[in-house]
N, C-alpha and C. Protein backbone atom coordinates (compact mmCIF):
# COMPACT_ATOMS: atom_id res chain seq x y z
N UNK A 1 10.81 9.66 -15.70
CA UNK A 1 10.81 10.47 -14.49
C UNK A 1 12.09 10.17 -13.71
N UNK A 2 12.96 11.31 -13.71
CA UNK A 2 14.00 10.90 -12.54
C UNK A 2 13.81 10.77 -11.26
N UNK A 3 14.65 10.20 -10.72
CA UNK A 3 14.20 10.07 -8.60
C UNK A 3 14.18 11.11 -8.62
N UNK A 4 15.14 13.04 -8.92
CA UNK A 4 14.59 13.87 -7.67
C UNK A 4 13.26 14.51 -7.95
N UNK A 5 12.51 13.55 -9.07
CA UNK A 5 11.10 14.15 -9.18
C UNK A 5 10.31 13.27 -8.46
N UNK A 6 10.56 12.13 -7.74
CA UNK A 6 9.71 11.21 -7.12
C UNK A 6 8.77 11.83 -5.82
N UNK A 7 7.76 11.89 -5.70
CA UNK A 7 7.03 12.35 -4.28
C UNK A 7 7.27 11.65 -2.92
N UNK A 8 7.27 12.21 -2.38
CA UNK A 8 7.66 11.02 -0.83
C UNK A 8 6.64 10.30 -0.25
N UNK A 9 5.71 10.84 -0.58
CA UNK A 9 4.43 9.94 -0.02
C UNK A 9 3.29 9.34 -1.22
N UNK A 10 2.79 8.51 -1.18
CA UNK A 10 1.92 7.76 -1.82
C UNK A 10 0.16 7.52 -1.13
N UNK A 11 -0.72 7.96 -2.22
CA UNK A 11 -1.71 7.25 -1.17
C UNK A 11 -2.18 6.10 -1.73
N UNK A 12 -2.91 5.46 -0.44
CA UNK A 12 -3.09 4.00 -0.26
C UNK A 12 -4.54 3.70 0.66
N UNK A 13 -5.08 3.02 0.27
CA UNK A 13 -6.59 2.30 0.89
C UNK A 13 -5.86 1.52 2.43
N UNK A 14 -6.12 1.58 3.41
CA UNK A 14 -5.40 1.11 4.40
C UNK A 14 -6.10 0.91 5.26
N UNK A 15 -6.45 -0.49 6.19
CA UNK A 15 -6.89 -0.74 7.77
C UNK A 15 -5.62 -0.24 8.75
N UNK A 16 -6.05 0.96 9.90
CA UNK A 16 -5.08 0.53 10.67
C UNK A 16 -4.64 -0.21 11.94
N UNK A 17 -5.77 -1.16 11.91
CA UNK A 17 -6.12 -2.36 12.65
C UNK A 17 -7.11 -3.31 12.16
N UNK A 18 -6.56 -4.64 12.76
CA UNK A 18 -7.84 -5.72 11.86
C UNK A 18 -9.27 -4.98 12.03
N UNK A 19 -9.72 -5.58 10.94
CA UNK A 19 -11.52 -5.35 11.57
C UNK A 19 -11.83 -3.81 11.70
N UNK A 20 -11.07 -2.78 11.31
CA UNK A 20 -11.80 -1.79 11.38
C UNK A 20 -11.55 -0.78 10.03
N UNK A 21 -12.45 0.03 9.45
CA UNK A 21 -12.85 0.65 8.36
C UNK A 21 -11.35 1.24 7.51
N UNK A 22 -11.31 0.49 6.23
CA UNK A 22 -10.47 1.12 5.48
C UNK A 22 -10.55 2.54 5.42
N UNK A 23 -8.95 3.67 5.51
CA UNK A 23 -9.33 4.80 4.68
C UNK A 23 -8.24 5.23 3.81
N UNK A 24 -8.53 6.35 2.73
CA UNK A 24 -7.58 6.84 2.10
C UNK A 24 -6.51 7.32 3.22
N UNK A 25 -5.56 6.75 3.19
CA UNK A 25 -4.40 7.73 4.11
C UNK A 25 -2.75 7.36 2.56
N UNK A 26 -1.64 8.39 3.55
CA UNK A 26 -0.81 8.34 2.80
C UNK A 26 0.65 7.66 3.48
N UNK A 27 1.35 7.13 2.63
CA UNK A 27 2.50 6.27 3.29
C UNK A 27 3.71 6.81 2.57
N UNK A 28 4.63 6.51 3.21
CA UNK A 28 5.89 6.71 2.73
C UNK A 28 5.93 6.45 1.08
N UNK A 29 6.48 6.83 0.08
CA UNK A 29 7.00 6.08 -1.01
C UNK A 29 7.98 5.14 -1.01
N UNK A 30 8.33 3.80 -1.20
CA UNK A 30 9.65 3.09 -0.63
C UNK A 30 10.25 3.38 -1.55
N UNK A 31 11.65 3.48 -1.29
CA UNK A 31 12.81 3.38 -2.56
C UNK A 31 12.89 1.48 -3.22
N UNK A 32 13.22 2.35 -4.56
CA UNK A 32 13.71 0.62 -4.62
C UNK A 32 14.89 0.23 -4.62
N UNK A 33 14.94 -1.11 -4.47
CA UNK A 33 16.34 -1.89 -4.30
C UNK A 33 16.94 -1.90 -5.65
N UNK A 34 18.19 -2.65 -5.29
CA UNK A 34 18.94 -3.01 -6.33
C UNK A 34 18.36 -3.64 -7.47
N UNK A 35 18.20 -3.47 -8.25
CA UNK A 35 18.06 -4.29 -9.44
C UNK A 35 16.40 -4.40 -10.04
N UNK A 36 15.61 -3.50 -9.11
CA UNK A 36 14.21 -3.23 -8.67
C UNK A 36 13.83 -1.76 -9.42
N UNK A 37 12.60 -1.58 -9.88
CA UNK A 37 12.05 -0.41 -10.76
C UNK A 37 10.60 -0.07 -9.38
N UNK A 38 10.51 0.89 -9.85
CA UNK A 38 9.37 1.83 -9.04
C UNK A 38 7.95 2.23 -10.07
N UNK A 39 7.12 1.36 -10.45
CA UNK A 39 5.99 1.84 -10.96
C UNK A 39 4.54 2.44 -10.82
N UNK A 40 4.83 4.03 -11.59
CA UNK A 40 3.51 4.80 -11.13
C UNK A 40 2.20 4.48 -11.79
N UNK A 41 0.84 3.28 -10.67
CA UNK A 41 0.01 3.20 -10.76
C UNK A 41 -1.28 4.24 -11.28
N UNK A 42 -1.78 4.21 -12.46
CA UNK A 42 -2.93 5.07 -12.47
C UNK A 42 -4.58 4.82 -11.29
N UNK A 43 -4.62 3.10 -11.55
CA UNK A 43 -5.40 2.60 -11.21
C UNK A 43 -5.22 0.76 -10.47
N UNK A 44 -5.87 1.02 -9.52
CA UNK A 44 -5.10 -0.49 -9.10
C UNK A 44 -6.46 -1.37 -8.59
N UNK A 45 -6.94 -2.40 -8.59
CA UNK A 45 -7.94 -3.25 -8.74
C UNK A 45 -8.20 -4.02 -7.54
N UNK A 46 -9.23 -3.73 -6.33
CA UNK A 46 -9.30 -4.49 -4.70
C UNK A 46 -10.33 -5.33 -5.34
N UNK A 47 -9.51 -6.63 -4.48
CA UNK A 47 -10.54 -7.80 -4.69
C UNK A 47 -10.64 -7.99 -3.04
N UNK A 48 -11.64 -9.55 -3.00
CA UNK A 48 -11.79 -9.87 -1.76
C UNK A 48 -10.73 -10.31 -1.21
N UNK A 49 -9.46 -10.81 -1.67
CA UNK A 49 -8.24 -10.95 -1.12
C UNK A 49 -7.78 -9.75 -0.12
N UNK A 50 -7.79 -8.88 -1.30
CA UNK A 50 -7.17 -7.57 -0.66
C UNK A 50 -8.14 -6.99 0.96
N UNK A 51 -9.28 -7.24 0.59
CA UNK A 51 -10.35 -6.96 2.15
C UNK A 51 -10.17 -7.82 3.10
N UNK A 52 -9.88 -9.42 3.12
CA UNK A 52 -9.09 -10.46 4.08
C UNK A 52 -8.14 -9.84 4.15
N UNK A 53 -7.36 -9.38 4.33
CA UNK A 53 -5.81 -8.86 4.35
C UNK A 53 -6.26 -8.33 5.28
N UNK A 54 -6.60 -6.77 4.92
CA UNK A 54 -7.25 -5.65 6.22
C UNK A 54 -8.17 -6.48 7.93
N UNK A 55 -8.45 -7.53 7.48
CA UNK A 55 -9.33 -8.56 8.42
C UNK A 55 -8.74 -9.20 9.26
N UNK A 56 -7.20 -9.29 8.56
CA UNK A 56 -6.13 -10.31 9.50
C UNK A 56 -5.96 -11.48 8.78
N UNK A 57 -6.76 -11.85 7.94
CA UNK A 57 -6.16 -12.82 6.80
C UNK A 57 -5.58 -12.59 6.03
N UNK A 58 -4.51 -13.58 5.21
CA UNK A 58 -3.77 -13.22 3.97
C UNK A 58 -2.46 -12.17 4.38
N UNK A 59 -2.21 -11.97 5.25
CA UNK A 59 -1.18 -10.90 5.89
C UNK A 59 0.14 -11.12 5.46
N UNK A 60 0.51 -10.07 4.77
CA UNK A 60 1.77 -9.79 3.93
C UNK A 60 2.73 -8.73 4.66
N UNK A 61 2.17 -8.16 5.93
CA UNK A 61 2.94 -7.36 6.97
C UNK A 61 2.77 -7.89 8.33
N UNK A 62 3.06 -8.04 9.43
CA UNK A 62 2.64 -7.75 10.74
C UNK A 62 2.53 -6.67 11.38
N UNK A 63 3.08 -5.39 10.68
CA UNK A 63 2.62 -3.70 11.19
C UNK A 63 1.52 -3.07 10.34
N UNK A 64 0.92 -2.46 11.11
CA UNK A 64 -0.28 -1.66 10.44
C UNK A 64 0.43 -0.78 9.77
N UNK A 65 -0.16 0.04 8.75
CA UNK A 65 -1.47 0.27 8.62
C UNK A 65 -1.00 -0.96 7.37
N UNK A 66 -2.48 -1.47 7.06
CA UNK A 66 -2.52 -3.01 6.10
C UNK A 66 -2.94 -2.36 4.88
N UNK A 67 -2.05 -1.79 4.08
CA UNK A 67 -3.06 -1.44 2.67
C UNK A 67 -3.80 -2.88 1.70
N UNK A 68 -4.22 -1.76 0.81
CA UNK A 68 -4.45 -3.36 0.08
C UNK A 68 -4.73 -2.82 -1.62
N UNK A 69 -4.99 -3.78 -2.31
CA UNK A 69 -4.75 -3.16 -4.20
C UNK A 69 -3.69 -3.79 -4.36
């Protein structure tokens, strides 16, 4: 797939604040960096890690919305 076939948005399982109900919403697609590949997920696997995240634990951003997978 070349980039100008890439979609701009992606969806994603997301809190957009601690503590309150994940939903399907959609986010930007990021470009990748240098030296970095872009892989299209069929299926991606939430554990309880990924639900601490959305909770305020395990936090890999400090801006919402917190996906997780």
């Amino acid at each position: 797939m070349d980039s100008g076939s890439l979609p701009k948005t992606y969806k994603a399982l997301a809190a957009k604040e601690d503590n309150t109900p994940r939903r399907l919403i959609e986010l930007p697609l990021p470009k990748p960096g240098q030296n970095q590949i872009l892989l299209k997920m069929a299926f991606v696997p939430i554990n309880q890690t990924d639900l601490l995240c959305c909770n305020g634990f395990y936090r890999f951003t400090d801006k919402p919305p917190y996906p997780v997978g």
